[in-house]
Protein backbone atom coordinates (compact mmCIF):
# COMPACT_ATOMS: atom_id res chain seq x y z
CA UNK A 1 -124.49 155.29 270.88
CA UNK A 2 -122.50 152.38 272.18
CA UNK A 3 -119.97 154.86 274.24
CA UNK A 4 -123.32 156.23 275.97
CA UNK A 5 -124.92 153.10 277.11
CA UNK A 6 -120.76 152.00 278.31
CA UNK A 7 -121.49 155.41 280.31
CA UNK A 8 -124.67 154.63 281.70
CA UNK A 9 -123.62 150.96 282.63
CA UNK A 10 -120.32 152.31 284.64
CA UNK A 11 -122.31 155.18 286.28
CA UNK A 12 -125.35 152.80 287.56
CA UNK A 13 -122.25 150.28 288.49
CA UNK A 14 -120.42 153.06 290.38
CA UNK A 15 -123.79 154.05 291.94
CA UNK A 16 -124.83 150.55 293.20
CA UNK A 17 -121.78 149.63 294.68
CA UNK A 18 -122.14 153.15 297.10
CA UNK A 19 -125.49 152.33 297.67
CA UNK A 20 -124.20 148.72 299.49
CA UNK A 21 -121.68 150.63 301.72
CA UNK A 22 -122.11 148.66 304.98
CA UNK A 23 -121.21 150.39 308.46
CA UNK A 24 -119.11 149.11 310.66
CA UNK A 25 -117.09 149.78 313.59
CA UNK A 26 -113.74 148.22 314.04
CA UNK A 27 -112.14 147.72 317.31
CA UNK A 28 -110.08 151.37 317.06
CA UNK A 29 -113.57 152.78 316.67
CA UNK A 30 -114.47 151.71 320.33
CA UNK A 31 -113.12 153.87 323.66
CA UNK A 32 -112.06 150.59 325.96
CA UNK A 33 -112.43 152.73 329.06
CA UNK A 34 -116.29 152.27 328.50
CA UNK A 35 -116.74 148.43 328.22
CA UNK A 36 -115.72 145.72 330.21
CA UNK A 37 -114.64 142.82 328.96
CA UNK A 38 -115.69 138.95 329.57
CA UNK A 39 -113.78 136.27 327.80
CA UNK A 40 -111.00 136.96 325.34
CA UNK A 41 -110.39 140.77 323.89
CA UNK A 42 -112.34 141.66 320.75
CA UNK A 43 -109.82 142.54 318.41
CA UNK A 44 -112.17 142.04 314.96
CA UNK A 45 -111.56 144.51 312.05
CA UNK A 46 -115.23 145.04 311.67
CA UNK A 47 -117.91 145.11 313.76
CA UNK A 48 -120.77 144.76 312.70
CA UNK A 49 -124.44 146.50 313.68
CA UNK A 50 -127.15 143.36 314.86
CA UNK A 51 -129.30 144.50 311.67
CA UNK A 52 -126.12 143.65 309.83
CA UNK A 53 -125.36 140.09 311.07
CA UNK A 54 -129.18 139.69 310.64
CA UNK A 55 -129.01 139.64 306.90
CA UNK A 56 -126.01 137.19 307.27
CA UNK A 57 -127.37 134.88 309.19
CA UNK A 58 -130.27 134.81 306.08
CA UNK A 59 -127.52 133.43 304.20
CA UNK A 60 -126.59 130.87 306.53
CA UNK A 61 -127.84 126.95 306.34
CA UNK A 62 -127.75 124.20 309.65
CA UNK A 63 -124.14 123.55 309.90
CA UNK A 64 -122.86 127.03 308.27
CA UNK A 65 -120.99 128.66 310.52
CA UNK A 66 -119.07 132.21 309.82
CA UNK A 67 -116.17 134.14 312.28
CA UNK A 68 -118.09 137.79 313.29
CA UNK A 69 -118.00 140.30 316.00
CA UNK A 70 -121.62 142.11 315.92
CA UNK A 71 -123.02 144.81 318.24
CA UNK A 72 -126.83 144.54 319.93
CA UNK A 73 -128.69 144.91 322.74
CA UNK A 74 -129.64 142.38 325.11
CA UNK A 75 -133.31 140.74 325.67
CA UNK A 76 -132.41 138.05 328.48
CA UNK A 77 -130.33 136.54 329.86
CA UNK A 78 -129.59 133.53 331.87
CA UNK A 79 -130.84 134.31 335.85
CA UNK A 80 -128.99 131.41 337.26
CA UNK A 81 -125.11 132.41 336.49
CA UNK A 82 -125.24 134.22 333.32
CA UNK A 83 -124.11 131.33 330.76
CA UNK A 84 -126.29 132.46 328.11
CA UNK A 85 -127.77 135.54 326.62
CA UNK A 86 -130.17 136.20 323.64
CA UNK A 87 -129.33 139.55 321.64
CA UNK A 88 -131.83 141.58 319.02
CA UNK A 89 -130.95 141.37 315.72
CA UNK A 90 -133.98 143.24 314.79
CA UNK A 91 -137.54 143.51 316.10
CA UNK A 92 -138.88 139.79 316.01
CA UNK A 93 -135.68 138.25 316.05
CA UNK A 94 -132.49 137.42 318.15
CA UNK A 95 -129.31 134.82 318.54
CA UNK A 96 -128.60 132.91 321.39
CA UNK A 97 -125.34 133.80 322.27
CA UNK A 98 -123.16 131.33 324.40
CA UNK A 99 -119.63 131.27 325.72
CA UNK A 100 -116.76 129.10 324.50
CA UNK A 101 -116.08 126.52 326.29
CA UNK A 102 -117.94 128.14 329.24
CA UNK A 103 -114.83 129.96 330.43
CA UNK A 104 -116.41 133.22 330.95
CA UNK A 105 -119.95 134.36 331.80
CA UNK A 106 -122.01 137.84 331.83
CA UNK A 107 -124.08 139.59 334.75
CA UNK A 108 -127.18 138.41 335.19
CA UNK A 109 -128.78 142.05 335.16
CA UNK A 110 -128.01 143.13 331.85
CA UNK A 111 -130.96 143.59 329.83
CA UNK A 112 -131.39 146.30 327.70
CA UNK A 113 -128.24 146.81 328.01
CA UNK A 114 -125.70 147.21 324.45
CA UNK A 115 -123.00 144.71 324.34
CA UNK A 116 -120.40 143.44 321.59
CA UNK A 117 -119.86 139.79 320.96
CA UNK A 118 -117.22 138.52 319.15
CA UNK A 119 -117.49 134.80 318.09
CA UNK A 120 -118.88 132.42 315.27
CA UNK A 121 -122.51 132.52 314.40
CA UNK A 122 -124.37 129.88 313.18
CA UNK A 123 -127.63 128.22 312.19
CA UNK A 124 -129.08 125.29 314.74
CA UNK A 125 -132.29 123.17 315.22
CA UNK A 126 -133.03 123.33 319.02
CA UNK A 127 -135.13 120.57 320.58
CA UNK A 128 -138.17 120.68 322.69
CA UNK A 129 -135.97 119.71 325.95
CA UNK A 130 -133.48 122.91 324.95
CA UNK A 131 -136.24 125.42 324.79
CA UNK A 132 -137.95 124.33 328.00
CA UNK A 133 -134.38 124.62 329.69
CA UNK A 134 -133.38 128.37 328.71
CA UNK A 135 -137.18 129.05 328.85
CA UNK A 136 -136.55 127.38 332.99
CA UNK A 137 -133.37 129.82 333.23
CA UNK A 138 -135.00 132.62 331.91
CA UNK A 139 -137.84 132.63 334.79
CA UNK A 140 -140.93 131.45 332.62
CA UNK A 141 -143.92 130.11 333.70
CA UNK A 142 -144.66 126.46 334.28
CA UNK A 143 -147.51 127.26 331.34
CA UNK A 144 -144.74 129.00 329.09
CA UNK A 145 -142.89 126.20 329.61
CA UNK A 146 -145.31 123.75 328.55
CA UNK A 147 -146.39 125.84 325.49
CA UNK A 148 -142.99 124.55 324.01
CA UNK A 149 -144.07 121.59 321.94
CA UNK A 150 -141.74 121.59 318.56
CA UNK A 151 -138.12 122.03 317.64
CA UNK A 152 -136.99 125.23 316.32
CA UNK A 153 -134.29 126.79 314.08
CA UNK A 154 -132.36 129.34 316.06
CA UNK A 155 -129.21 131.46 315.71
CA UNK A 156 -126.92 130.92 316.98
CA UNK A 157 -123.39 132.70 318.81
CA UNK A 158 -120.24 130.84 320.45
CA UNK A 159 -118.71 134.26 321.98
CA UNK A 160 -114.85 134.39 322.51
CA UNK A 161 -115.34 137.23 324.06
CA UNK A 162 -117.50 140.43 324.96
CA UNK A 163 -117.59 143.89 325.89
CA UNK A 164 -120.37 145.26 327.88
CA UNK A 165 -120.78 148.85 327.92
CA UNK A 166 -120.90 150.62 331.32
């Protein structure tokens, strides 16, 4: 009896840890010739999908921060000189993604558009003022604006670099 339940305990073990398989690119996975590249080269073993680095940033507190290179597509980004950029991670939410040391910056024309950001992600709080100022880069309305009224925790991406895929 005992060398039955050992069996069953391995094979659900074996099973489970299949089951967690998480897929990732790494940078031999991706043909160069169809990115270009902003900031320093992404040279990260794994790269992750934005669904991915969604469930780690779960895990993360204010003042966590973890080394990462994700994939996602991009929902804005800054119209004055391309500083910024926010990036899905799934369908209500997204990081702010920022370059280190603002050495580098993106198109402004890129929404929609699939990109790969390698950096260190992180939890913040942003203030009020914050909001109202990426809200003012983004193009919103003096109303949208206004409607900003209360600090919020955000994630958050220093990029190293990025590729952008033609």
């Amino acid at each position: 009896m005992k060398k039955y339940i050992l069996f069953l305990l391995v094979t659900l073990l074996i099973l489970s840890c299949m089951n967690n398989k998480e897929t990732t690119l790494s940078t031999n996975d991706i043909a160069v010739e169809n990115y270009q590249l902003f900031g320093k080269k992404v040279v990260a073993a794994q790269i992750y999908d934005n669904s991915k680095i969604a469930k780690k940033y779960d895990h993360l507190s204010v003042g966590d921060t973890i080394t990462i290179a994700f994939t996602g597509k991009v929902n804005a980004v800054c119209k004055v000189k391309g500083c910024w950029m926010k990036v899905a991670l799934d369908q209500d939410t997204e990081t702010m993604v920022k370059f280190k040391d603002y050495g580098f910056f993106v198109p402004k024309d890129i929404e929609n558009d699939t990109i790969i950001a390698q950096g260190k992600a992180f939890v913040t709080e942003m203030s009020v003022e914050d909001q109202r100022h990426f809200a003012s880069d983004a193009g919103k309305t003096a109303e949208e604006i206004a409607a900003i009224t209360k600090p919020k925790k955000t994630f958050s991406f220093i990029a190293d670099g990025v590729l952008l895929k033609k």
